[in-house]
C-alpha atoms as a PDB file:
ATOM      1  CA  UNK A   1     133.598  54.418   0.096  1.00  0.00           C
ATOM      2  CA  UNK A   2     134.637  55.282   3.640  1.00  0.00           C
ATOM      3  CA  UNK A   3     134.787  58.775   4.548  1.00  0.00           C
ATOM      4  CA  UNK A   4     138.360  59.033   5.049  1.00  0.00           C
ATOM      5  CA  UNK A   5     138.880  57.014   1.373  1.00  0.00           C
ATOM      6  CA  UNK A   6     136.569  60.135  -0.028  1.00  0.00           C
ATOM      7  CA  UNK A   7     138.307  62.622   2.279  1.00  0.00           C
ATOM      8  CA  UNK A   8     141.705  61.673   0.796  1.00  0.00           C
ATOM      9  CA  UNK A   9     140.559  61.748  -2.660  1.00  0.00           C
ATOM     10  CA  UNK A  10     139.333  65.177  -1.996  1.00  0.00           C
ATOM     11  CA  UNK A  11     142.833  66.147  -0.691  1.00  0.00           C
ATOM     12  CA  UNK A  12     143.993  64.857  -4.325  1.00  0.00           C
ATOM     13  CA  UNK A  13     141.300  66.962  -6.697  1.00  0.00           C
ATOM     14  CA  UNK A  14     143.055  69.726  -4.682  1.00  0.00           C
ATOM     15  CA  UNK A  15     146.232  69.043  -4.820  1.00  0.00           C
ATOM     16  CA  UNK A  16     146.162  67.921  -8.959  1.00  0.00           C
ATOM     17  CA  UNK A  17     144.263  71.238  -9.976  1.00  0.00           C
ATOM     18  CA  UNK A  18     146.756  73.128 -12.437  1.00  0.00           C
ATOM     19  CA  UNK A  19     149.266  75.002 -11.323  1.00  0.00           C
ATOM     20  CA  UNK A  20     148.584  78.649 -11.886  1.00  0.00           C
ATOM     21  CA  UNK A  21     150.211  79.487 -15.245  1.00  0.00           C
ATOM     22  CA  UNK A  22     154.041  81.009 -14.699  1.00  0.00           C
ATOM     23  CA  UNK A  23     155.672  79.735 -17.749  1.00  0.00           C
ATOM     24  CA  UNK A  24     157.684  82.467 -19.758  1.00  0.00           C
ATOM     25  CA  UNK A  25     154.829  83.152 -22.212  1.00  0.00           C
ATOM     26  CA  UNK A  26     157.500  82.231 -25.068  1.00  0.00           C
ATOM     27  CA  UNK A  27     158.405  79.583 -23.494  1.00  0.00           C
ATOM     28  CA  UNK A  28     154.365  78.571 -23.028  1.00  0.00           C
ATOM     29  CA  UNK A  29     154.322  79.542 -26.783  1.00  0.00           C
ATOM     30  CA  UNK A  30     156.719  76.962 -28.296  1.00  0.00           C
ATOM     31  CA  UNK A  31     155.886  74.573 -25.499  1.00  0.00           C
ATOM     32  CA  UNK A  32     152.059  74.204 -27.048  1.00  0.00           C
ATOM     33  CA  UNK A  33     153.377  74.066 -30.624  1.00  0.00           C
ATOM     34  CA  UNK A  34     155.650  71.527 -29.779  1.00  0.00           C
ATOM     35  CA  UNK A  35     153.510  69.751 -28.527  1.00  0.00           C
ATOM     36  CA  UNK A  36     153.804  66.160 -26.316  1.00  0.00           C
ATOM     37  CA  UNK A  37     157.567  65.194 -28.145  1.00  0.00           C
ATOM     38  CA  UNK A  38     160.060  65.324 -25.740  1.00  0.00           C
ATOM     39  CA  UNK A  39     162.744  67.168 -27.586  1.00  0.00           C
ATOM     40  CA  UNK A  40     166.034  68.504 -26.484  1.00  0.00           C
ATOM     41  CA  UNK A  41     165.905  71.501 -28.684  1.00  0.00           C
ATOM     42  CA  UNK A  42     163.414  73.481 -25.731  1.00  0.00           C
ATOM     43  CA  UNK A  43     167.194  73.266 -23.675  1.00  0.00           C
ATOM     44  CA  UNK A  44     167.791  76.921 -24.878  1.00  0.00           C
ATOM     45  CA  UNK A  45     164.737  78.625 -23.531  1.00  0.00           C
ATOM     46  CA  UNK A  46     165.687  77.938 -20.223  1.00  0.00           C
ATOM     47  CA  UNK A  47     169.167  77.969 -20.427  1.00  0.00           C
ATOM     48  CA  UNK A  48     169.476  82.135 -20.613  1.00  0.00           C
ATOM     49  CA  UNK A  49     167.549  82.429 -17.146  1.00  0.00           C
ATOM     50  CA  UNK A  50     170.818  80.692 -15.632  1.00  0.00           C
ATOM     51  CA  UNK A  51     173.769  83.630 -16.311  1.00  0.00           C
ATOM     52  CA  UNK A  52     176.682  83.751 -14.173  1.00  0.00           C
ATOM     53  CA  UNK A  53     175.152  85.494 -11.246  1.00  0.00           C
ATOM     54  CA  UNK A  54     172.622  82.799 -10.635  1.00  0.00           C
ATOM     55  CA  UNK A  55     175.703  80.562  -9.458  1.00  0.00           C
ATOM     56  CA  UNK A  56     177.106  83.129  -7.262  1.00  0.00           C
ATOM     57  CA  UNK A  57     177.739  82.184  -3.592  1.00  0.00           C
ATOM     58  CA  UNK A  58     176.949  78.677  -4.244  1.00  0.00           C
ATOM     59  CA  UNK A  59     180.203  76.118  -3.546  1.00  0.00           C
ATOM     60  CA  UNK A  60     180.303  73.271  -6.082  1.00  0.00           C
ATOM     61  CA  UNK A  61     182.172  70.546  -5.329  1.00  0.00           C
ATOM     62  CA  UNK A  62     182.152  68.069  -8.455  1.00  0.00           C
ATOM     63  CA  UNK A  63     182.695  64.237  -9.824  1.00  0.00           C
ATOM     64  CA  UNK A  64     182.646  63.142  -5.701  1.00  0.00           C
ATOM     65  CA  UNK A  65     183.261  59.146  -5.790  1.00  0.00           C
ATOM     66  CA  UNK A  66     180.176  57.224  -4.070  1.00  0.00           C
ATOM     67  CA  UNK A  67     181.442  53.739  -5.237  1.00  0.00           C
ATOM     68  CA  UNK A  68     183.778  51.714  -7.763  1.00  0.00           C
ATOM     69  CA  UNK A  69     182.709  52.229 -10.952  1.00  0.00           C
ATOM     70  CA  UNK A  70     183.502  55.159 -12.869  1.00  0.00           C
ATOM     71  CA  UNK A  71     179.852  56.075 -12.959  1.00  0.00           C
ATOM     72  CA  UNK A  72     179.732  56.143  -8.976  1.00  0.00           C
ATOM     73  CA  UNK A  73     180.490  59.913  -9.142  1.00  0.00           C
ATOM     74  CA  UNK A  74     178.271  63.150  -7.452  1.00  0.00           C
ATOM     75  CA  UNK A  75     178.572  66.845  -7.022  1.00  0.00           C
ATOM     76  CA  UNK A  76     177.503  68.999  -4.031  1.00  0.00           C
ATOM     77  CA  UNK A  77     176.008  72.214  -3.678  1.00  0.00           C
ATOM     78  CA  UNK A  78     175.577  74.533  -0.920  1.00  0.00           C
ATOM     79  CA  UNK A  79     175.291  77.859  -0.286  1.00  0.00           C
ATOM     80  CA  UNK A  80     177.856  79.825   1.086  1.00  0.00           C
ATOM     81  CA  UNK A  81     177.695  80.352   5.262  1.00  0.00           C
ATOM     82  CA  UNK A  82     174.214  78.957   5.735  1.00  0.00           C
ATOM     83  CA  UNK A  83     175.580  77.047   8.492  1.00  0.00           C
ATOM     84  CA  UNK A  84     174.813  73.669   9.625  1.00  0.00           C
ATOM     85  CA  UNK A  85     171.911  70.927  10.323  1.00  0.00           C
ATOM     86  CA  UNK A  86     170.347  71.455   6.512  1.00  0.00           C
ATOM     87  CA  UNK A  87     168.251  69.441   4.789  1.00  0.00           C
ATOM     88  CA  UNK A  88     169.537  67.379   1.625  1.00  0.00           C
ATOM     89  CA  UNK A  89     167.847  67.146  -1.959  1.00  0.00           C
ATOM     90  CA  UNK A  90     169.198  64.036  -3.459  1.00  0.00           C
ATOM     91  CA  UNK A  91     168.370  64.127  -7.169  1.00  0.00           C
ATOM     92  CA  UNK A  92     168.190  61.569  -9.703  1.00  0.00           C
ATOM     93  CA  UNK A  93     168.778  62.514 -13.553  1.00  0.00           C
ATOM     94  CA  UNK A  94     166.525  60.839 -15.966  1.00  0.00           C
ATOM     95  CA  UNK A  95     167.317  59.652 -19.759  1.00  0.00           C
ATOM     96  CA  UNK A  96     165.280  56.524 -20.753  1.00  0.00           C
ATOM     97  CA  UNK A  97     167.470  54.290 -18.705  1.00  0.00           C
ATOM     98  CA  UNK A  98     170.258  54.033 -21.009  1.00  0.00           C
ATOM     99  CA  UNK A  99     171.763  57.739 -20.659  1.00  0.00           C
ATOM    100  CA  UNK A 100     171.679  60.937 -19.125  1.00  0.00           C
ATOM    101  CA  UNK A 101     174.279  62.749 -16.581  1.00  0.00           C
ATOM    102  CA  UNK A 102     174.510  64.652 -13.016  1.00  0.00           C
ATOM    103  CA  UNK A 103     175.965  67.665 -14.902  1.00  0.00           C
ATOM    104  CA  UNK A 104     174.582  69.929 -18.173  1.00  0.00           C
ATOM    105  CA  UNK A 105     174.773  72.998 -19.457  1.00  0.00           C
ATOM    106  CA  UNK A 106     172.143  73.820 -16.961  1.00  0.00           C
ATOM    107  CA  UNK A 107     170.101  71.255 -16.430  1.00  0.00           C
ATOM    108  CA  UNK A 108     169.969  69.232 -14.132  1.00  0.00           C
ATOM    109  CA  UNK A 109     172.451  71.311 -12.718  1.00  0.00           C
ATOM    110  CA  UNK A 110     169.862  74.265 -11.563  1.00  0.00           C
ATOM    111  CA  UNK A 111     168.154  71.561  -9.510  1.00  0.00           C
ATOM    112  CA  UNK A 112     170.934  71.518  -7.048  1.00  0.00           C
ATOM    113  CA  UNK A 113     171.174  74.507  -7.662  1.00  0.00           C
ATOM    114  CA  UNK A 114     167.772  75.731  -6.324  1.00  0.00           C
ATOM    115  CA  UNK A 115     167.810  73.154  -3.529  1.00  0.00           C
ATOM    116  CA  UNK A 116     171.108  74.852  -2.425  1.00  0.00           C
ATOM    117  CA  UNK A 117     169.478  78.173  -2.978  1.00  0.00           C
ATOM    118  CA  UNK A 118     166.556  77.357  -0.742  1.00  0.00           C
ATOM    119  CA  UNK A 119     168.161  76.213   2.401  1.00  0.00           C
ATOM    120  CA  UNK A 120     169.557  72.862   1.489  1.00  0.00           C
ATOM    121  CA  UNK A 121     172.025  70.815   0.776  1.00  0.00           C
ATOM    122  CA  UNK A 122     171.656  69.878  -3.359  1.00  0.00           C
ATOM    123  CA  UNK A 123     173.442  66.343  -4.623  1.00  0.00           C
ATOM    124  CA  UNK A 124     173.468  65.597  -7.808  1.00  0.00           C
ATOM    125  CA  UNK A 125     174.160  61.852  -9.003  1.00  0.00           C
ATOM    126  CA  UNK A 126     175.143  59.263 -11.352  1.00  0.00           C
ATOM    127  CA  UNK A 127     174.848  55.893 -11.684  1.00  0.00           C
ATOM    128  CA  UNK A 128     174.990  52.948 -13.749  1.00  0.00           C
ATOM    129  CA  UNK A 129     172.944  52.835 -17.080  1.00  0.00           C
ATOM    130  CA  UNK A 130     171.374  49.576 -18.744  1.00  0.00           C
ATOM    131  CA  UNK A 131     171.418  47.979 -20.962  1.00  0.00           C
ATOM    132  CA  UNK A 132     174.774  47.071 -19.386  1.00  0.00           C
ATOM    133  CA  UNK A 133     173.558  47.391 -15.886  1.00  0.00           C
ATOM    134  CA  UNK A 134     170.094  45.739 -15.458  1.00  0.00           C
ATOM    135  CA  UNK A 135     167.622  45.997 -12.659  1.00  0.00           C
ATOM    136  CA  UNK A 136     168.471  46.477  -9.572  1.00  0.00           C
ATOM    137  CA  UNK A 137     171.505  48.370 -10.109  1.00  0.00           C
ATOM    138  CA  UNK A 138     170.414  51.715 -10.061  1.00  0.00           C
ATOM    139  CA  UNK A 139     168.071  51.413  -7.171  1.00  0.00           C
ATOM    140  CA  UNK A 140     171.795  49.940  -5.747  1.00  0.00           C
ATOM    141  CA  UNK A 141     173.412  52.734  -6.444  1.00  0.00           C
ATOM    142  CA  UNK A 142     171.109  55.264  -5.319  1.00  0.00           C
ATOM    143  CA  UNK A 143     171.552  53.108  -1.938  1.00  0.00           C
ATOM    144  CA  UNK A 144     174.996  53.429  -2.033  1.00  0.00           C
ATOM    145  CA  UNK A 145     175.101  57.518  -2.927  1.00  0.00           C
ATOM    146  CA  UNK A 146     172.503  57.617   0.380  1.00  0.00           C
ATOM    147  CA  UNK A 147     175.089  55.781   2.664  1.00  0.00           C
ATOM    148  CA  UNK A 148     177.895  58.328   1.287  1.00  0.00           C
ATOM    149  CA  UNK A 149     175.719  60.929   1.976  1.00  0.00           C
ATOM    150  CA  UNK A 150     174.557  59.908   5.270  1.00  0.00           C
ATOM    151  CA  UNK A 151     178.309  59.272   6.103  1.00  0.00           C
ATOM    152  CA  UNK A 152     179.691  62.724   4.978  1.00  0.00           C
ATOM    153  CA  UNK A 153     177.104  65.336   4.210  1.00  0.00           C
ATOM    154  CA  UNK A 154     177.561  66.516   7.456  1.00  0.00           C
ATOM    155  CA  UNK A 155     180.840  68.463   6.437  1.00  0.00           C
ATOM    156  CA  UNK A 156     178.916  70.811   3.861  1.00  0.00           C
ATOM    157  CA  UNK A 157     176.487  71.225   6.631  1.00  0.00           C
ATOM    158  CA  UNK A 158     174.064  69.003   5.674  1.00  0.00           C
ATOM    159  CA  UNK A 159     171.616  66.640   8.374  1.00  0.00           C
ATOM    160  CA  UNK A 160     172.567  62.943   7.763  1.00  0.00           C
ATOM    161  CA  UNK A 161     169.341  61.857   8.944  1.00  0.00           C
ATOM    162  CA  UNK A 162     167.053  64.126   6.561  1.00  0.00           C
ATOM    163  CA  UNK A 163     167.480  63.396   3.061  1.00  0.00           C
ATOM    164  CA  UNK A 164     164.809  63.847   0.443  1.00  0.00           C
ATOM    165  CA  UNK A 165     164.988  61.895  -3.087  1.00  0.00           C
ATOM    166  CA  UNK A 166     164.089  63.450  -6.518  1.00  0.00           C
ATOM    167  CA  UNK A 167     163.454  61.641  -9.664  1.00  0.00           C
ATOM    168  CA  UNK A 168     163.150  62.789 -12.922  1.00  0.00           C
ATOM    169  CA  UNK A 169     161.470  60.347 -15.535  1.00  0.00           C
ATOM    170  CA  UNK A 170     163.700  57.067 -15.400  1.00  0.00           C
ATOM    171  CA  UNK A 171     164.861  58.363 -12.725  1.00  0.00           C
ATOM    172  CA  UNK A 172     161.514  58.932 -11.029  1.00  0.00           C
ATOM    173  CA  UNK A 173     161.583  55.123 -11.881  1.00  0.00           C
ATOM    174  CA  UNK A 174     165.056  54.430  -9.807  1.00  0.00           C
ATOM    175  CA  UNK A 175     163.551  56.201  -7.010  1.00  0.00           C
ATOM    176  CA  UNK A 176     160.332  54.420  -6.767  1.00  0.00           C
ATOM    177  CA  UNK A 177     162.454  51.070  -7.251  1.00  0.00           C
ATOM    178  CA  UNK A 178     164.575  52.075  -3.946  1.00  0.00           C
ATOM    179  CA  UNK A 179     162.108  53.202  -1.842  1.00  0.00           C
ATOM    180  CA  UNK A 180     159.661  50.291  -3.209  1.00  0.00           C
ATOM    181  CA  UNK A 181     161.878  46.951  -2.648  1.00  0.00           C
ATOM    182  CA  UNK A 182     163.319  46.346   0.711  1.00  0.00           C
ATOM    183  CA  UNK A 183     165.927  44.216  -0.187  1.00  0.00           C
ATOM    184  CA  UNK A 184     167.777  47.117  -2.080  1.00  0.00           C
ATOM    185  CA  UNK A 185     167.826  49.584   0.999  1.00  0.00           C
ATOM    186  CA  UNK A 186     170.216  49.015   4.217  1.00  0.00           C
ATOM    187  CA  UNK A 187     170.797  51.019   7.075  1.00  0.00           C
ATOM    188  CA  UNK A 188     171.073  54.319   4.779  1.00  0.00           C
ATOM    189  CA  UNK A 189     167.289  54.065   4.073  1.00  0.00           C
ATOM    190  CA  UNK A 190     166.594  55.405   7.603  1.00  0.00           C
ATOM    191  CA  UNK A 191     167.735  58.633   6.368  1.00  0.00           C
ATOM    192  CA  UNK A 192     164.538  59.093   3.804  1.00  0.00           C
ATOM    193  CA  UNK A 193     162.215  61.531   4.690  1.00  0.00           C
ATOM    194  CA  UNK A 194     160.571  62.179   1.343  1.00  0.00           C
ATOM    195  CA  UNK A 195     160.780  61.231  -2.302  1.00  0.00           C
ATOM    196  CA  UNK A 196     159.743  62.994  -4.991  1.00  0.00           C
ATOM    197  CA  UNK A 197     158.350  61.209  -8.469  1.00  0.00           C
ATOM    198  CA  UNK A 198     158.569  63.804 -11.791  1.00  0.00           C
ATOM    199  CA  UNK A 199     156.725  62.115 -14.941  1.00  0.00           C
ATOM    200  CA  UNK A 200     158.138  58.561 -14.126  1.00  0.00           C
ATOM    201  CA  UNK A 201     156.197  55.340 -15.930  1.00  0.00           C
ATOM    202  CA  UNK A 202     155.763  51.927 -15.722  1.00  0.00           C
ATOM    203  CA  UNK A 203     153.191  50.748 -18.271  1.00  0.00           C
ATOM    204  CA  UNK A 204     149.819  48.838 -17.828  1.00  0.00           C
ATOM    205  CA  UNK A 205     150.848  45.576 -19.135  1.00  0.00           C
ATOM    206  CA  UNK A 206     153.920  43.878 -19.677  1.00  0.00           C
ATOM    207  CA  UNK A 207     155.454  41.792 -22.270  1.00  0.00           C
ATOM    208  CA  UNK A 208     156.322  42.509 -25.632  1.00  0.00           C
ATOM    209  CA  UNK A 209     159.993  43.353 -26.105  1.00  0.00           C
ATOM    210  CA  UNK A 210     162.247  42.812 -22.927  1.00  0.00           C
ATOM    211  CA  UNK A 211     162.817  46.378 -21.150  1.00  0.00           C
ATOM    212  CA  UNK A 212     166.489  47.655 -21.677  1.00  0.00           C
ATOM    213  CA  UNK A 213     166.582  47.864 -17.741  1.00  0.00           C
ATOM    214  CA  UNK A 214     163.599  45.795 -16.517  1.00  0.00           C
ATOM    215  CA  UNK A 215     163.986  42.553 -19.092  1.00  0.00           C
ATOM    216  CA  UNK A 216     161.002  40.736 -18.777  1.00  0.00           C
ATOM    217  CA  UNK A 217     160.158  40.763 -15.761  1.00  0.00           C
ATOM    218  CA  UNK A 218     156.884  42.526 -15.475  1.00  0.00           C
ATOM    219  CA  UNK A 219     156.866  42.542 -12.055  1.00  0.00           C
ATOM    220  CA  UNK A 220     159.265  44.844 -12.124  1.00  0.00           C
ATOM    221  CA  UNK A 221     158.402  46.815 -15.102  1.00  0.00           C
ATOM    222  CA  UNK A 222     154.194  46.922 -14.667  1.00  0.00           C
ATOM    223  CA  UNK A 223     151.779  50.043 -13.007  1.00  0.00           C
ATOM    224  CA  UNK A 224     149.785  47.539 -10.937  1.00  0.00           C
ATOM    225  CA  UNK A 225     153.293  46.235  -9.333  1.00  0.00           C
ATOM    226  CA  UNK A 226     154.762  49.430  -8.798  1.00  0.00           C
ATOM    227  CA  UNK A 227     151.499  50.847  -7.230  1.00  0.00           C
ATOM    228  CA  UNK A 228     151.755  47.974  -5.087  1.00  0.00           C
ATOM    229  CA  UNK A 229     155.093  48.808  -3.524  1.00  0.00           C
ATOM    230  CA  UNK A 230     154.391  52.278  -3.123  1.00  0.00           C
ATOM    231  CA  UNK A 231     151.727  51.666  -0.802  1.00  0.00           C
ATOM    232  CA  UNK A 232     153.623  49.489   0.841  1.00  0.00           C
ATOM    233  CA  UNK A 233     156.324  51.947   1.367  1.00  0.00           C
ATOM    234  CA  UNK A 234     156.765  54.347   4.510  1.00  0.00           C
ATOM    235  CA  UNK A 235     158.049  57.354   2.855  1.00  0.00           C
ATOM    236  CA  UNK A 236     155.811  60.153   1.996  1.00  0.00           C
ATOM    237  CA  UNK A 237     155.611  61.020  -1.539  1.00  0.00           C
ATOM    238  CA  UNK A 238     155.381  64.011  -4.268  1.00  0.00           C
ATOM    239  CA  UNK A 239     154.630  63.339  -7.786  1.00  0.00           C
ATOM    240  CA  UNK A 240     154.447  65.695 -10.463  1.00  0.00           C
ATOM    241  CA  UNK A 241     153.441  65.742 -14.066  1.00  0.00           C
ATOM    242  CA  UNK A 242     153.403  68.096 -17.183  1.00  0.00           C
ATOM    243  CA  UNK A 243     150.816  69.017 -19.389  1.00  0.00           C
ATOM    244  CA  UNK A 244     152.424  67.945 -22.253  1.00  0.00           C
ATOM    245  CA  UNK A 245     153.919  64.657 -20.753  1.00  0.00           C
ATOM    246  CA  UNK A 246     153.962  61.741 -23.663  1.00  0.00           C
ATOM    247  CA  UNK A 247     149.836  60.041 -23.505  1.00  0.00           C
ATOM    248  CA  UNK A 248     151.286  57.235 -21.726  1.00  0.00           C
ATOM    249  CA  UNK A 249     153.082  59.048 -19.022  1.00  0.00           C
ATOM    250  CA  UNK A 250     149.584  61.106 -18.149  1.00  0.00           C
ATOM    251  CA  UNK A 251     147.617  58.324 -18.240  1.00  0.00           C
ATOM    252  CA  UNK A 252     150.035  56.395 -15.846  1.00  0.00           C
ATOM    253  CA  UNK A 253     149.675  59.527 -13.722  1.00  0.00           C
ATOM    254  CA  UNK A 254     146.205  59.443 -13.552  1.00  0.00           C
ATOM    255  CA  UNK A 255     145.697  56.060 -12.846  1.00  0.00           C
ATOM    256  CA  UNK A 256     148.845  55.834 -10.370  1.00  0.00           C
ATOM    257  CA  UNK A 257     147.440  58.848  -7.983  1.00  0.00           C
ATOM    258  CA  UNK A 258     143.936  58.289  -7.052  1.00  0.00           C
ATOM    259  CA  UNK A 259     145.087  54.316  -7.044  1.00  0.00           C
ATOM    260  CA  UNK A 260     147.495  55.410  -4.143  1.00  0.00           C
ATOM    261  CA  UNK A 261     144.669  57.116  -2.626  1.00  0.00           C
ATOM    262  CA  UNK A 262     142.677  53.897  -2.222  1.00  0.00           C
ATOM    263  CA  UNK A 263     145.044  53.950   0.652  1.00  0.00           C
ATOM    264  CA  UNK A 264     144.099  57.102   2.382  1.00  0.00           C
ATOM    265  CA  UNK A 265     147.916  57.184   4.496  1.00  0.00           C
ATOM    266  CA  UNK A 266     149.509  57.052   0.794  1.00  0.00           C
ATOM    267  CA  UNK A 267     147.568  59.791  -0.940  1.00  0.00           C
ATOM    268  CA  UNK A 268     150.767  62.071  -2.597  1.00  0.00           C
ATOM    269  CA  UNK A 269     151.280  65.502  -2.309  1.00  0.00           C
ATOM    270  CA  UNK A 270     151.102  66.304  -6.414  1.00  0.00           C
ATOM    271  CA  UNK A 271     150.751  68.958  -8.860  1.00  0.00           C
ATOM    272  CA  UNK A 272     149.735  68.685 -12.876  1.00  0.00           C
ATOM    273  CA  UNK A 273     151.914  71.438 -14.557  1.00  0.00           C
ATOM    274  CA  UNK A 274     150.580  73.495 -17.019  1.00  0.00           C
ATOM    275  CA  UNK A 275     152.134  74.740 -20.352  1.00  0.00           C
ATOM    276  CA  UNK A 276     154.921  72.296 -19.359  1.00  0.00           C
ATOM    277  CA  UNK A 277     156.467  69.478 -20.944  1.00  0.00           C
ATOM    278  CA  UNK A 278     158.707  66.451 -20.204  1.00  0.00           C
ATOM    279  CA  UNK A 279     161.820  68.571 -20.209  1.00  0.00           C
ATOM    280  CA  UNK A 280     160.612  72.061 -19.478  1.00  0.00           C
ATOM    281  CA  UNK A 281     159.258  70.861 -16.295  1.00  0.00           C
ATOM    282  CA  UNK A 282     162.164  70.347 -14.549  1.00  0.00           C
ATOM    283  CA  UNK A 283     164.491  72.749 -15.995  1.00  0.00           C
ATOM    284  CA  UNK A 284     162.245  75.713 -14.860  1.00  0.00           C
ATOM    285  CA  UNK A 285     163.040  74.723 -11.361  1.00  0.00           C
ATOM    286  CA  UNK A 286     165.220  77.909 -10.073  1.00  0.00           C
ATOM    287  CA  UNK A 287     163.305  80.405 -12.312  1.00  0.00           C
ATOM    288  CA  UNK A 288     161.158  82.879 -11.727  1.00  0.00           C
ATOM    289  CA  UNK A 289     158.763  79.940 -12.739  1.00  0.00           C
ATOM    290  CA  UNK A 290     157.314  78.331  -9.625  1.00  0.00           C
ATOM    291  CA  UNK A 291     155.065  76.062 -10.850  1.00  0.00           C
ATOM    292  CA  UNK A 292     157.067  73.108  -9.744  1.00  0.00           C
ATOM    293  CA  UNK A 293     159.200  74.700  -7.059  1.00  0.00           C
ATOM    294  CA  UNK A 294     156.635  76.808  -5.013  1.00  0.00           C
ATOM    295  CA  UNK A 295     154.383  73.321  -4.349  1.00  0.00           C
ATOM    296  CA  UNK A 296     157.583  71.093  -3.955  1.00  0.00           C
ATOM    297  CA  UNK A 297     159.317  73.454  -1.258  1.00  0.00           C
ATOM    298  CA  UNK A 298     156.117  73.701   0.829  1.00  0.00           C
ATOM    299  CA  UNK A 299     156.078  70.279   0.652  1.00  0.00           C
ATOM    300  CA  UNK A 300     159.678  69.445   1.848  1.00  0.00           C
ATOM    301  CA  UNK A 301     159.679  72.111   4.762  1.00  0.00           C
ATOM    302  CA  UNK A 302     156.451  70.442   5.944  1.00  0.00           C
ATOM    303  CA  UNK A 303     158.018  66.986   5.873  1.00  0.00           C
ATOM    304  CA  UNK A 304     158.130  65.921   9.527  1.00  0.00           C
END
């Protein structure tokens, strides 16, 4: 091992300790009894941090048409008078590939929502869902949401040339497909300064049933693959993962970062969130619970 390979992997102990414990301790509570299921009945424990005041002075401008098909649609945050030249947080909802939307109750809604809060520009986004729409077309329509935000981002004060990405679960997956195969990206691409990866997965092995998005390729669908293209790719990352993630999403996490690391250039920013699971993790983002947040904005204002 070279010293810079064992210099990197040093960075990554650090950077994958646990987050120092800031979950609501009834939220940490039901969290732990719960246990690794992701289940949409933890929505509600969040949900009452986000009252009416928290969306004060924040302009919302909804169901914004990237492309043709009715899913081609995105909403835009920004604070009121913060002026121009800000950086933009482009996030990508997850929901197993097949569902999901831009715009909840609160969630994923507070993710704009805190990226408009701290200094940015927030877009939220849709796009096409499989089974009807098979690989590549999400990775092609988080191309084409880029080139409408390059082209008018500008007018809610936003910097066309510094966009971040943010994916949660599958869509951790769509953003590591984008930023992964070239022949998906165009001229928009040169806008990417970051991309963030929350709890995505691609498993160990392939085969077995065909992948409602993937099929059977597992090229496309298969850790050692994806790995692959990440190293390959230019932009700097930021992965993230819960302590009560499902086995397999952990275990992809564990393998995935210090894998990266073999290339020391590659080595992600990351942080392992405690008394968090898959859905809690991102829906504390604009709470007094920084586990996520405090790392991640560090991370983006130190993006180059």
């Amino acid at each position: 091992m070279t010293i810079r390979i064992a210099a990197a992997l040093a960075a990554l102990v650090a950077f994958t300790a646990p987050a120092a414990a800031q979950v609501p301790p009834q939220i940490a509570e039901r969290v732990r009894a719960q246990g690794k299921v992701i289940d949409r009945a933890l929505d509600p424990y969040y949900a009452p941090l986000f009252g009416p005041e928290a969306w004060a002075g924040v302009a919302i401008e909804r169901d914004l048409a990237y492309g043709e098909d009715p899913r081609h649609r995105l909403d835009v945050y920004v604070e009121k008078g913060r002026g121009q030249g800000l950086p933009v947080l482009l996030f990508v909802h997850g929901g197993g590939f097949v569902g999901g939307d831009k715009h909840g109750a609160f969630y994923p809604d507070n993710i704009a929502l805190w990226a408009a809060r701290s200094g940015m520009v927030g877009i939220n986004l849709n796009y096409r869902l499989a089974p009807d729409n098979p690989f590549p077309a999400a990775a092609e329509d988080l191309a084409a949401a880029l080139a409408w935000t390059r082209a008018n981002v500008a007018r809610f004060g936003g910097d066309p040339d510094r966009i971040v990405l943010f994916g949660h679960s599958a869509g951790g997956n769509h953003v590591a497909d984008y930023i992964g195969h070239p022949q998906v990206q165009g001229p928009e691409f040169a806008a990417v300064k970051g991309a963030v990866l929350l709890s995505p997965f691609y498993p160990q092995e392939g085969g077995g049933e065909p992948h409602a998005y993937y099929g059977a390729d597992a090229r496309l669908n298969s850790a050692a693959a994806a790995a692959e293209r990440l190293r390959a790719s230019p932009v700097p990352l930021f992965y993230g993962y819960a302590e009560y993630d499902p086995d397999p999403m952990q275990d992809f996490a564990r393998w995935l970062l210090p894998e990266l690391c073999r290339t020391p250039a590659r080595c992600p920013a990351s942080v392992y969130l405690v008394d968090h699971n898959h859905l809690t993790e991102g829906m504390a983002v604009g709470t007094e619970d920084r586990s996520l947040a405090g790392p991640l904005l560090e991370w983006i204002e130190g993006l180059p």
